[in-house]
N, C-alpha and C. Protein backbone atom coordinates (compact mmCIF):
# COMPACT_ATOMS: atom_id res chain seq x y z
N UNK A 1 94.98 99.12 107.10
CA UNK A 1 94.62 100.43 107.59
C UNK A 1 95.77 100.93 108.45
N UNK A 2 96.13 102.28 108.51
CA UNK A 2 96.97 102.77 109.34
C UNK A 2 96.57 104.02 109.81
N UNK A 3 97.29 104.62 110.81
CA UNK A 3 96.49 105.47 111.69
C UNK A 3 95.86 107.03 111.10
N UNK A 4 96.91 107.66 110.14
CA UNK A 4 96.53 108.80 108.87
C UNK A 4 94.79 108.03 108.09
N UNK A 5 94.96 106.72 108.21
CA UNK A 5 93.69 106.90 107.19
C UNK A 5 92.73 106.38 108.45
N UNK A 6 93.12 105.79 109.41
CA UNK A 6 91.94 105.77 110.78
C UNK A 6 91.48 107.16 111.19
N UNK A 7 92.28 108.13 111.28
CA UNK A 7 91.90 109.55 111.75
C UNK A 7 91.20 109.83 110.48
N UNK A 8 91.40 110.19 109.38
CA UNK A 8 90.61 110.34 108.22
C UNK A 8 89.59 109.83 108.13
N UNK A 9 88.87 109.04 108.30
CA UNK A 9 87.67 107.79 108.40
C UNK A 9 86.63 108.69 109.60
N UNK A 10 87.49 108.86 110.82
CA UNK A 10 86.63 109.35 112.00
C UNK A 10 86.38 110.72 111.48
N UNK A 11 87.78 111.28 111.25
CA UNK A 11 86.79 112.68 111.13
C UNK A 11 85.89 113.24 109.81
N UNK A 12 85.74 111.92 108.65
CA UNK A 12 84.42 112.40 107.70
C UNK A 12 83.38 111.84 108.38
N UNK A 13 83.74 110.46 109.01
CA UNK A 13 82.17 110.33 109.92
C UNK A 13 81.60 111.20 110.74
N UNK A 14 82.78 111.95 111.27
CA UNK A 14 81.86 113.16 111.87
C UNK A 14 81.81 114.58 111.01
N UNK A 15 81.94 114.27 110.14
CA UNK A 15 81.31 115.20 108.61
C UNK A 15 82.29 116.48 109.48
N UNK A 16 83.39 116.30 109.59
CA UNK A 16 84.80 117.65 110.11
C UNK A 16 85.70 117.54 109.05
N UNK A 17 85.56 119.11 108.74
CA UNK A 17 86.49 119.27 107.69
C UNK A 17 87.85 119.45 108.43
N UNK A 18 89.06 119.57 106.99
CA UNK A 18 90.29 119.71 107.70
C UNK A 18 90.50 120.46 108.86
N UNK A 19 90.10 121.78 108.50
CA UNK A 19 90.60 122.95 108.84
C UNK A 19 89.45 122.72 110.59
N UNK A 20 88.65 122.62 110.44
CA UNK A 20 87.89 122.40 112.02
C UNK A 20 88.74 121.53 112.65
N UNK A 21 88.95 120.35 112.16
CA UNK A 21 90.38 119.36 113.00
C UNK A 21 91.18 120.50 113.24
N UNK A 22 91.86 120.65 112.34
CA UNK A 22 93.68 121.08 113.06
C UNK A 22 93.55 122.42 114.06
N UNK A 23 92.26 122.65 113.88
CA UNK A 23 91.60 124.23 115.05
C UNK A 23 91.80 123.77 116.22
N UNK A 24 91.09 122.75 116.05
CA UNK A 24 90.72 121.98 117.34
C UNK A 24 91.67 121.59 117.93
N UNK A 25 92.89 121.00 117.23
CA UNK A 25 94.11 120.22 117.98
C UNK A 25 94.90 120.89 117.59
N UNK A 26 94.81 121.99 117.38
CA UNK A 26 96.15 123.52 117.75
C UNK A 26 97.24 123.07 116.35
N UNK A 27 96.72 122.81 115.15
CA UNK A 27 97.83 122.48 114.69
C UNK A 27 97.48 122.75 113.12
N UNK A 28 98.78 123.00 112.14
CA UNK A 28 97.66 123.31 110.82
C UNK A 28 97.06 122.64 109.90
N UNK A 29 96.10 123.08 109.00
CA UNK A 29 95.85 122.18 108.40
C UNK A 29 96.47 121.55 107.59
N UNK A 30 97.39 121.83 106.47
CA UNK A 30 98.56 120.92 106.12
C UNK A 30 98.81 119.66 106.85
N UNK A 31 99.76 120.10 108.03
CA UNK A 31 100.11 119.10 108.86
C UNK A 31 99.26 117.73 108.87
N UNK A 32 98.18 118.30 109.42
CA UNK A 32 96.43 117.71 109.74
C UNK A 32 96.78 116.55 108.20
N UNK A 33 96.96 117.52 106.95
CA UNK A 33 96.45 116.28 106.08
C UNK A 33 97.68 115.17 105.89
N UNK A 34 99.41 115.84 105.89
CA UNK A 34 100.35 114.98 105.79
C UNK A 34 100.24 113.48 106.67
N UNK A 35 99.67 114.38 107.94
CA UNK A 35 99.30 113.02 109.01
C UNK A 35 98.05 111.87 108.07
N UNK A 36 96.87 112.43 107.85
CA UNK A 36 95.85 111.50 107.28
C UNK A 36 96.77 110.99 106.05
N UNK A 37 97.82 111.18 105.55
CA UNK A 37 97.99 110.42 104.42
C UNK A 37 99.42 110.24 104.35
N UNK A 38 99.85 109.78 105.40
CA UNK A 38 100.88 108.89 106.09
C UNK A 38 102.04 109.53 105.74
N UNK A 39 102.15 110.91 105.64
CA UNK A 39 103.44 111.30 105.05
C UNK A 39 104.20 112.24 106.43
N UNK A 40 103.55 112.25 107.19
CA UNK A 40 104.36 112.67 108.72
C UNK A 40 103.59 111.81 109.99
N UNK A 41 104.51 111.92 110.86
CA UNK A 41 103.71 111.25 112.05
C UNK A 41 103.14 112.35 113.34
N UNK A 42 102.53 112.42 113.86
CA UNK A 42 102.16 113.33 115.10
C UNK A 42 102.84 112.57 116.83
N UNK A 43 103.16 113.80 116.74
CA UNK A 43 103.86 113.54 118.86
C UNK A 43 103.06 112.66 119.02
N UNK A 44 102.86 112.25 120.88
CA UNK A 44 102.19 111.96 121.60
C UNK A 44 101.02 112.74 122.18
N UNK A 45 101.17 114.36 122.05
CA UNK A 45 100.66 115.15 122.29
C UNK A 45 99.78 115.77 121.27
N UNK A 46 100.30 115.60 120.61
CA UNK A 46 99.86 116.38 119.02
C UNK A 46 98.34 115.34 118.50
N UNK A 47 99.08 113.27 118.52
CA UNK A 47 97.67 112.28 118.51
C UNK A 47 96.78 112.79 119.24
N UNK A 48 96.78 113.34 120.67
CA UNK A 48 96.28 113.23 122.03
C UNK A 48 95.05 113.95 121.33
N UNK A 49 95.42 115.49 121.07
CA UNK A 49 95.06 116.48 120.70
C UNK A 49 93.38 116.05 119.41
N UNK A 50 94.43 115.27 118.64
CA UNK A 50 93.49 115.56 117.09
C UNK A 50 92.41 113.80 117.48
N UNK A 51 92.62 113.57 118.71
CA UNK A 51 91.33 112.23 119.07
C UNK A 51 90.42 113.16 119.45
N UNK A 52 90.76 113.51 120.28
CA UNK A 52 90.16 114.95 121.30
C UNK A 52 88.59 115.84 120.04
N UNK A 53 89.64 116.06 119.02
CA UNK A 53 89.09 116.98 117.95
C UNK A 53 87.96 115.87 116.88
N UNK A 54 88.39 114.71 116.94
CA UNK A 54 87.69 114.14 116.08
C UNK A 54 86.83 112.99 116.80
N UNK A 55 86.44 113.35 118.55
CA UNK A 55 85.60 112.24 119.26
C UNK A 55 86.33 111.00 119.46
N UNK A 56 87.09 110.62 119.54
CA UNK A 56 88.09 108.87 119.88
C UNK A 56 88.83 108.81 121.03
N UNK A 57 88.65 108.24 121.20
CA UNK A 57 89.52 107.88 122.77
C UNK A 57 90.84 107.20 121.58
N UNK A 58 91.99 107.94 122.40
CA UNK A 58 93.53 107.77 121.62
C UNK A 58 94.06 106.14 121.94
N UNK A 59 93.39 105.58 122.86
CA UNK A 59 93.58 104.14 123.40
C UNK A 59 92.79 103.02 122.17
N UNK A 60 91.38 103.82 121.72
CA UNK A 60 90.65 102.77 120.60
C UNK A 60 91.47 102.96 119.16
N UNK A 61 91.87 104.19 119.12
CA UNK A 61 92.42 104.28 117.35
C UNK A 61 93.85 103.89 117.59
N UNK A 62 94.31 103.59 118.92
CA UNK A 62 96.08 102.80 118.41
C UNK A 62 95.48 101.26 118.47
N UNK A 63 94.67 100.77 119.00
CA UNK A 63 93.91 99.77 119.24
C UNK A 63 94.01 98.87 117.85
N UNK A 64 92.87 100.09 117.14
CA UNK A 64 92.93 99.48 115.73
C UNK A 64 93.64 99.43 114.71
N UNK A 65 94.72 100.03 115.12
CA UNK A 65 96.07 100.12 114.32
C UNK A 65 96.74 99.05 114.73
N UNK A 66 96.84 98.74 115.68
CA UNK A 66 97.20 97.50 116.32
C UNK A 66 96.54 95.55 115.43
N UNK A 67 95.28 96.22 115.49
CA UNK A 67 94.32 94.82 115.15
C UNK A 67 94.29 95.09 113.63
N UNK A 68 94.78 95.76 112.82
CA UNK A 68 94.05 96.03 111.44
C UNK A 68 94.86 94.39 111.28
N UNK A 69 94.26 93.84 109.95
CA UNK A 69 94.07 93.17 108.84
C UNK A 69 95.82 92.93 108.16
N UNK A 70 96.34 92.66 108.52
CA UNK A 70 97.51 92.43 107.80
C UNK A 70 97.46 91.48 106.49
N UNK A 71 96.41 90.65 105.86
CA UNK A 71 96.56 89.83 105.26
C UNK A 71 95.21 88.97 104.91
N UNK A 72 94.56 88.99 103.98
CA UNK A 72 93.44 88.19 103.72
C UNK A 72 93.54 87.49 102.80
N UNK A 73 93.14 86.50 102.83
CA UNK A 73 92.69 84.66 101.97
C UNK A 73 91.74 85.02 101.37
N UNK A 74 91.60 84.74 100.21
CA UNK A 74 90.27 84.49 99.53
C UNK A 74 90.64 82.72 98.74
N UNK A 75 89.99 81.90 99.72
CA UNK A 75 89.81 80.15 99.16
C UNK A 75 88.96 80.15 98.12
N UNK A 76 89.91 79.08 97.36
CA UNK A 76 89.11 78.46 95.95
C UNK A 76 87.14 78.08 96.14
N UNK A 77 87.36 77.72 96.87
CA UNK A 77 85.84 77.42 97.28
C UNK A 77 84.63 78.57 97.99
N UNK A 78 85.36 79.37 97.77
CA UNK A 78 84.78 80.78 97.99
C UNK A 78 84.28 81.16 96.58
N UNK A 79 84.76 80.44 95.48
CA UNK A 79 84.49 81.26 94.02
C UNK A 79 83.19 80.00 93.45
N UNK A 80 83.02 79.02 94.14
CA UNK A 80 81.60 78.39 93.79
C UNK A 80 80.50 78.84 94.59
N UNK A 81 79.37 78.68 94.17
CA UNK A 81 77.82 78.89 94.49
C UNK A 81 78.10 80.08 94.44
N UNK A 82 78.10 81.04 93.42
CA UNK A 82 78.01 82.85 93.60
C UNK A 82 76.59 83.34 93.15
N UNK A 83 75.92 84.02 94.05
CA UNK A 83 74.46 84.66 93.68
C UNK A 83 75.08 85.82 92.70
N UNK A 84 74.95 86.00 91.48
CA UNK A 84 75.46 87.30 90.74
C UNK A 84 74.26 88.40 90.69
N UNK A 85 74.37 89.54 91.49
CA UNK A 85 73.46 90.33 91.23
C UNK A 85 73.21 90.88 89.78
N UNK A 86 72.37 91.80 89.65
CA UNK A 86 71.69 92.39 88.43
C UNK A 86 73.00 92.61 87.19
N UNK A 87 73.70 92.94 87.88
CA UNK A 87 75.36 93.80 87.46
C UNK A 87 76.28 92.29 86.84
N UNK A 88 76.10 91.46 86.79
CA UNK A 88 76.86 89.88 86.13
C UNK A 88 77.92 90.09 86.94
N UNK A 89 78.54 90.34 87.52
CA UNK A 89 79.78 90.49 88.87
C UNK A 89 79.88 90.51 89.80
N UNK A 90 80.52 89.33 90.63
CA UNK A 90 80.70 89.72 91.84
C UNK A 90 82.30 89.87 91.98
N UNK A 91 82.43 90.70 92.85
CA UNK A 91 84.05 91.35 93.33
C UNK A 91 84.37 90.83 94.96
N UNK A 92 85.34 89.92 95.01
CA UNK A 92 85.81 89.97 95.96
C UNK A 92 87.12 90.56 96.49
N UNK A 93 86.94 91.47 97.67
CA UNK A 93 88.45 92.29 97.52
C UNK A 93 88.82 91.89 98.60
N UNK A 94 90.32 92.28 98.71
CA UNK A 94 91.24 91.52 99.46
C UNK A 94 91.27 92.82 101.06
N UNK A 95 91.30 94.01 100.68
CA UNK A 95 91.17 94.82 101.77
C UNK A 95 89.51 96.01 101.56
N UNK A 96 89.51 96.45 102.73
CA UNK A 96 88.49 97.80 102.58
C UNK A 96 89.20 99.09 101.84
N UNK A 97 88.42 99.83 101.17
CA UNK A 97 88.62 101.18 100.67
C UNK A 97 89.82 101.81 101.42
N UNK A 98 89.55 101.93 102.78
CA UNK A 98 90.52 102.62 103.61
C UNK A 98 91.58 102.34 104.06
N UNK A 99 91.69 100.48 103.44
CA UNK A 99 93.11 100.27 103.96
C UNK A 99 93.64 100.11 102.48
N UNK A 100 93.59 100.90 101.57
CA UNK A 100 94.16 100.58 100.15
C UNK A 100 95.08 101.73 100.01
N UNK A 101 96.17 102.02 99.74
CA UNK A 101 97.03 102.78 99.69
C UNK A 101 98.11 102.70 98.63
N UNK A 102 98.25 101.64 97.69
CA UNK A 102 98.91 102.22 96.70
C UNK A 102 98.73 100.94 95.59
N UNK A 103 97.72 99.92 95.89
CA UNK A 103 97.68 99.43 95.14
C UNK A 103 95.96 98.54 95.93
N UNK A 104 95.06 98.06 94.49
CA UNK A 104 94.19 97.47 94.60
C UNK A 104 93.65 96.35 94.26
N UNK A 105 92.67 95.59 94.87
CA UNK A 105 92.97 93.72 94.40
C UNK A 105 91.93 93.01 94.47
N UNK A 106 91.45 92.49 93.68
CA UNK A 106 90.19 91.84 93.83
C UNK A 106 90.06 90.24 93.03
N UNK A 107 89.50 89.17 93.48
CA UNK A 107 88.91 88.27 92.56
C UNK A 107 87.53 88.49 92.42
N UNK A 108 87.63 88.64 90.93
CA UNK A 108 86.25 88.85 90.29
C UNK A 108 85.67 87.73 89.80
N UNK A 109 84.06 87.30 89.76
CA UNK A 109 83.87 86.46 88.69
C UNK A 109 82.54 87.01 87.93
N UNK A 110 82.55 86.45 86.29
CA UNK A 110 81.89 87.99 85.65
C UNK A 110 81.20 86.42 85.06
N UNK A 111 79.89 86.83 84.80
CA UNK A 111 78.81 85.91 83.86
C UNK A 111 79.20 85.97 82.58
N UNK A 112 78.69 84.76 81.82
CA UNK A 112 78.83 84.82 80.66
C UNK A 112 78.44 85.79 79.87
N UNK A 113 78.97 86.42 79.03
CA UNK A 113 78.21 87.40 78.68
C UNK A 113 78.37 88.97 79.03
N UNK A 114 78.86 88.99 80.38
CA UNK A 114 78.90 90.21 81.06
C UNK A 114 80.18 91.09 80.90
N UNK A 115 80.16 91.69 81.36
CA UNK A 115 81.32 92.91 81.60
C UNK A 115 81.72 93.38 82.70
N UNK A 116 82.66 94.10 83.16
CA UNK A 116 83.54 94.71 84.38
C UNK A 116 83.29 96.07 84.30
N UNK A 117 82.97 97.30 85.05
CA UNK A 117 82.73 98.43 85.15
C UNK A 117 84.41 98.92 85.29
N UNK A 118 84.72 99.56 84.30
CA UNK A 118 86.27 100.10 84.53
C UNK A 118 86.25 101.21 86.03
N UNK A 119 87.34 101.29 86.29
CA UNK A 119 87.41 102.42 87.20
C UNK A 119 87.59 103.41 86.58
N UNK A 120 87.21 104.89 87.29
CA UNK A 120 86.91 106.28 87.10
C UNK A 120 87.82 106.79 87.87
N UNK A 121 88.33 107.98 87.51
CA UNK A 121 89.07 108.81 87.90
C UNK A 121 90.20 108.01 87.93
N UNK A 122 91.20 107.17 87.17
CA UNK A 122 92.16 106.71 87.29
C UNK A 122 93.40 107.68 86.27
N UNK A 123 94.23 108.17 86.77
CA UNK A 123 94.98 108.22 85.61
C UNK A 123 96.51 107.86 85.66
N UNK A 124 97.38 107.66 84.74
CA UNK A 124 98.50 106.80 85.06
C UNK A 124 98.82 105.90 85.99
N UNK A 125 97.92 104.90 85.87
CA UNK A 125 97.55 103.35 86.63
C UNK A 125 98.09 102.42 85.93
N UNK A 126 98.54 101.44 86.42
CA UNK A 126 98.41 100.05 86.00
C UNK A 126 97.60 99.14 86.57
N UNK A 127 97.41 97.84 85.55
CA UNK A 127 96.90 97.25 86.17
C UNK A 127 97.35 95.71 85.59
N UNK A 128 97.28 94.63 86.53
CA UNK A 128 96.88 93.11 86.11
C UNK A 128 95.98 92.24 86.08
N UNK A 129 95.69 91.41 85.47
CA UNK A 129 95.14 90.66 85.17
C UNK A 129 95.34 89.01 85.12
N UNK A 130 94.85 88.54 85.97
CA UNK A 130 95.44 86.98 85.72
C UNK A 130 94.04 85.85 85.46
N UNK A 131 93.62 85.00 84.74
CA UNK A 131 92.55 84.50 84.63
C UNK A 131 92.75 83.41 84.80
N UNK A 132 91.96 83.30 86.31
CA UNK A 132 91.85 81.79 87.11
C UNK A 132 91.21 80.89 86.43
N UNK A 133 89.88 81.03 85.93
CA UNK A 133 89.02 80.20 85.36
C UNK A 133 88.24 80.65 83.71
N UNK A 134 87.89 79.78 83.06
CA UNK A 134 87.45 80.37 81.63
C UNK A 134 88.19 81.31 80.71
N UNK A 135 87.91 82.52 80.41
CA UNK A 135 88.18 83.22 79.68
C UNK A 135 87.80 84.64 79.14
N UNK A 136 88.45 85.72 79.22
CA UNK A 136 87.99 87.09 78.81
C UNK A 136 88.44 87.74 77.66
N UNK A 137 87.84 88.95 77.33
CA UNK A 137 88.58 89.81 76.16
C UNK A 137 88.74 90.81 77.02
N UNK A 138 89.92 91.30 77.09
CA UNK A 138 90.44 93.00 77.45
C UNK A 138 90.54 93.77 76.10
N UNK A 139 89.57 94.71 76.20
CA UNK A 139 89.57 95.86 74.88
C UNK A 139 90.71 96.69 75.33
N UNK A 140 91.52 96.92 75.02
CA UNK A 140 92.56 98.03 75.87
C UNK A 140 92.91 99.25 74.44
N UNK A 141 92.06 100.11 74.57
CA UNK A 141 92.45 101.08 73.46
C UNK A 141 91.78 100.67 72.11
N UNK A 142 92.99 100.28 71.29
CA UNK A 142 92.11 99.61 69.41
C UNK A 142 92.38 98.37 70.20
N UNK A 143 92.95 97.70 71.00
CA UNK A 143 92.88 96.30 70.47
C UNK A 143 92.44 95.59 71.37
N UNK A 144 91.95 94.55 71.20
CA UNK A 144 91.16 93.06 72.17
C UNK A 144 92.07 92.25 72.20
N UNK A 145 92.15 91.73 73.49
CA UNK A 145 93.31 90.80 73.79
C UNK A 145 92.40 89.58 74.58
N UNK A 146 92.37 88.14 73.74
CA UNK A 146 91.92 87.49 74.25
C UNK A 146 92.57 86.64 75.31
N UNK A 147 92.04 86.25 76.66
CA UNK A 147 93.25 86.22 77.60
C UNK A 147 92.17 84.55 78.10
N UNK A 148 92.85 83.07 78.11
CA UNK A 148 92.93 82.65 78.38
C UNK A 148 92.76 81.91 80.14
N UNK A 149 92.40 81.10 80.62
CA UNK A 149 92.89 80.30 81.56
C UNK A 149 94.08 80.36 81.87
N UNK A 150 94.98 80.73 82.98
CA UNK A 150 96.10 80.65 83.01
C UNK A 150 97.05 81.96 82.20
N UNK A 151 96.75 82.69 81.54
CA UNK A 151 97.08 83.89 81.14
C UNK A 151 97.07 85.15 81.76
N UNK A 152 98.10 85.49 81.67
CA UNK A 152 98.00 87.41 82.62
C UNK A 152 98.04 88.21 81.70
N UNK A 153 97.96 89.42 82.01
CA UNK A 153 98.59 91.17 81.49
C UNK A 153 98.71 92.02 82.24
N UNK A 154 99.51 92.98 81.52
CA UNK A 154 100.10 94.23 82.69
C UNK A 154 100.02 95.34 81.65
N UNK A 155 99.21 95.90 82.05
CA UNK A 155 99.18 97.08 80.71
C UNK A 155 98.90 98.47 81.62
N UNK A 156 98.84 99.30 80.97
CA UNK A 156 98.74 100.87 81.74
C UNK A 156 96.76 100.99 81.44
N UNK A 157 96.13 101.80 82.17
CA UNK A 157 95.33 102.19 82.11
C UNK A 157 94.97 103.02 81.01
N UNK A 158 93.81 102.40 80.47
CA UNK A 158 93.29 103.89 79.54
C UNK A 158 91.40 103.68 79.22
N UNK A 159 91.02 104.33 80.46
CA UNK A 159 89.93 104.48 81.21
C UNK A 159 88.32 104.29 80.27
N UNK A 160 88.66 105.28 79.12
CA UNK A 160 88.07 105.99 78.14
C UNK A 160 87.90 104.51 77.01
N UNK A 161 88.63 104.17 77.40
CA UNK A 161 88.96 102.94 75.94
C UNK A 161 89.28 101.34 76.09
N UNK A 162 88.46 100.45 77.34
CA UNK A 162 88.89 99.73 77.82
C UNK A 162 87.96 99.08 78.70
N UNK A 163 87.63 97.74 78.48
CA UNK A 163 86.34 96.84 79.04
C UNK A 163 87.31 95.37 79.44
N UNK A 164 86.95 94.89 80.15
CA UNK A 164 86.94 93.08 80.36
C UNK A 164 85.75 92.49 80.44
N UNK A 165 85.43 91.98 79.13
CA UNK A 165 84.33 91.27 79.06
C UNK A 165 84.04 89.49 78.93
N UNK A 166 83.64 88.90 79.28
CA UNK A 166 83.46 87.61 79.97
C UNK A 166 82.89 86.86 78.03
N UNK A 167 83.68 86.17 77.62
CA UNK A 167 82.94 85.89 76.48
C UNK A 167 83.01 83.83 75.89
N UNK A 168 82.92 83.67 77.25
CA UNK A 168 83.27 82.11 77.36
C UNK A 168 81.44 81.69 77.88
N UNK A 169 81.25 80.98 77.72
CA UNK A 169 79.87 80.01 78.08
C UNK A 169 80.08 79.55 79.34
N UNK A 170 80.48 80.02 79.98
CA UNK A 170 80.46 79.85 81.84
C UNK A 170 81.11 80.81 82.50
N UNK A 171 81.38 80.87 83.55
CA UNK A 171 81.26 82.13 84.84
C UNK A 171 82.90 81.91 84.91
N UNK A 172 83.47 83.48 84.12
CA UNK A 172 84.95 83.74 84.17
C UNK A 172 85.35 84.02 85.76
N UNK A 173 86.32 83.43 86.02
CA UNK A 173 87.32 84.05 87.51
C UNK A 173 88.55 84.93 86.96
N UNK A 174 88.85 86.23 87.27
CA UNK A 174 90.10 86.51 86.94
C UNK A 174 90.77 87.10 88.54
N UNK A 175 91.95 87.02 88.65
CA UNK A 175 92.45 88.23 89.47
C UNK A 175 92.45 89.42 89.04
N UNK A 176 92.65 90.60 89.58
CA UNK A 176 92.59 91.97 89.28
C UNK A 176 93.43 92.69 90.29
N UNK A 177 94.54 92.92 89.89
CA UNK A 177 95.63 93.87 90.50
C UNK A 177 95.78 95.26 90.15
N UNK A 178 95.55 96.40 90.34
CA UNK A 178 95.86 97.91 89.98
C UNK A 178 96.14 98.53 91.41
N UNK A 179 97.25 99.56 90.62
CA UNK A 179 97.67 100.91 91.20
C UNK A 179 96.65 101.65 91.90
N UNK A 180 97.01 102.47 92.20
CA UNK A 180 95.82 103.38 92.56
C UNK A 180 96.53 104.82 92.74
């Protein structure tokens, strides 16, 4: 997480649109969004301003910019005893929604039998694939690619035309790397 998507976070929790922020902290809305999406930085005066506008004390949101998450483990022994809800998948991801910024990551493990819900709204993505345990088919377009134990891929997204489905007699592990 970094501080453009910490200010972003506070001010939909307080259901404030752009343009009410940058009112509030004298500044425009443009600006307002380059800041939420890390493409300029704000003064000292200017932060002061848009905490002010979005309820935060400017001491808790450098705080948590300070403490965010640099780095998460997911242990092998984290991928036994899995309750699989209704859905045959469970997803374990490596960061939250809000600290994802240009790329996304998860170990999945999918039931026999089951399938992966593609992502939506993706377009010119990539993605990987690496399969820790058992075995899957990636439909990618016309063709099925049966992917092994120990096997990866790197293919482009194509949303419309494209499943990972679990087709081994026990509970597939893969990694899952994409763009975003």
């Amino acid at each position: 997480m970094n501080l453009g998507t910490i200010i972003r976070r506070y001010r939909k929790n307080n259901k404030l649109t752009l343009k009410v922020v940058a009112d509030r902290a004298g500044i425009s809305e443009g600006f307002l969004s380059q800041i939420e999406n890390n493409v300029n930085s704000p003064s000292v005066d200017t932060l002061m301003n848009i905490c002010s506008a979005i309820g935060i004390n400017a001491s808790e949101l450098l705080t948590q910019v300070e403490n965010q998450e640099k780095s998460v483990i997911i242990r092998k022994s984290e991928w036994e005893d899995v309750d699989f809800p209704k859905s045959g998948f469970v997803t374990r991801r490596f960061f939250p929604p809000e600290s994802r910024e240009v790329i996304d990551s998860a170990v999945i493990m999918i039931e026999p039998g089951r399938s992966i819900p593609v992502r939506k709204n993706v377009k010119n993505c990539q993605e990987v694939i690496a399969v820790l345990k058992g075995r899957v088919i990636l439909t990618h377009g016309d063709a099925d690619h049966e992917l092994k134990e120990g096997d990866s891929i790197h293919y482009r997204t194509e949303p419309e035309r494209q499943k990972v489905y679990n087709n081994s007699g026990s509970c597939s592990i893969i990694l899952w790397v994409g763009t975003i």
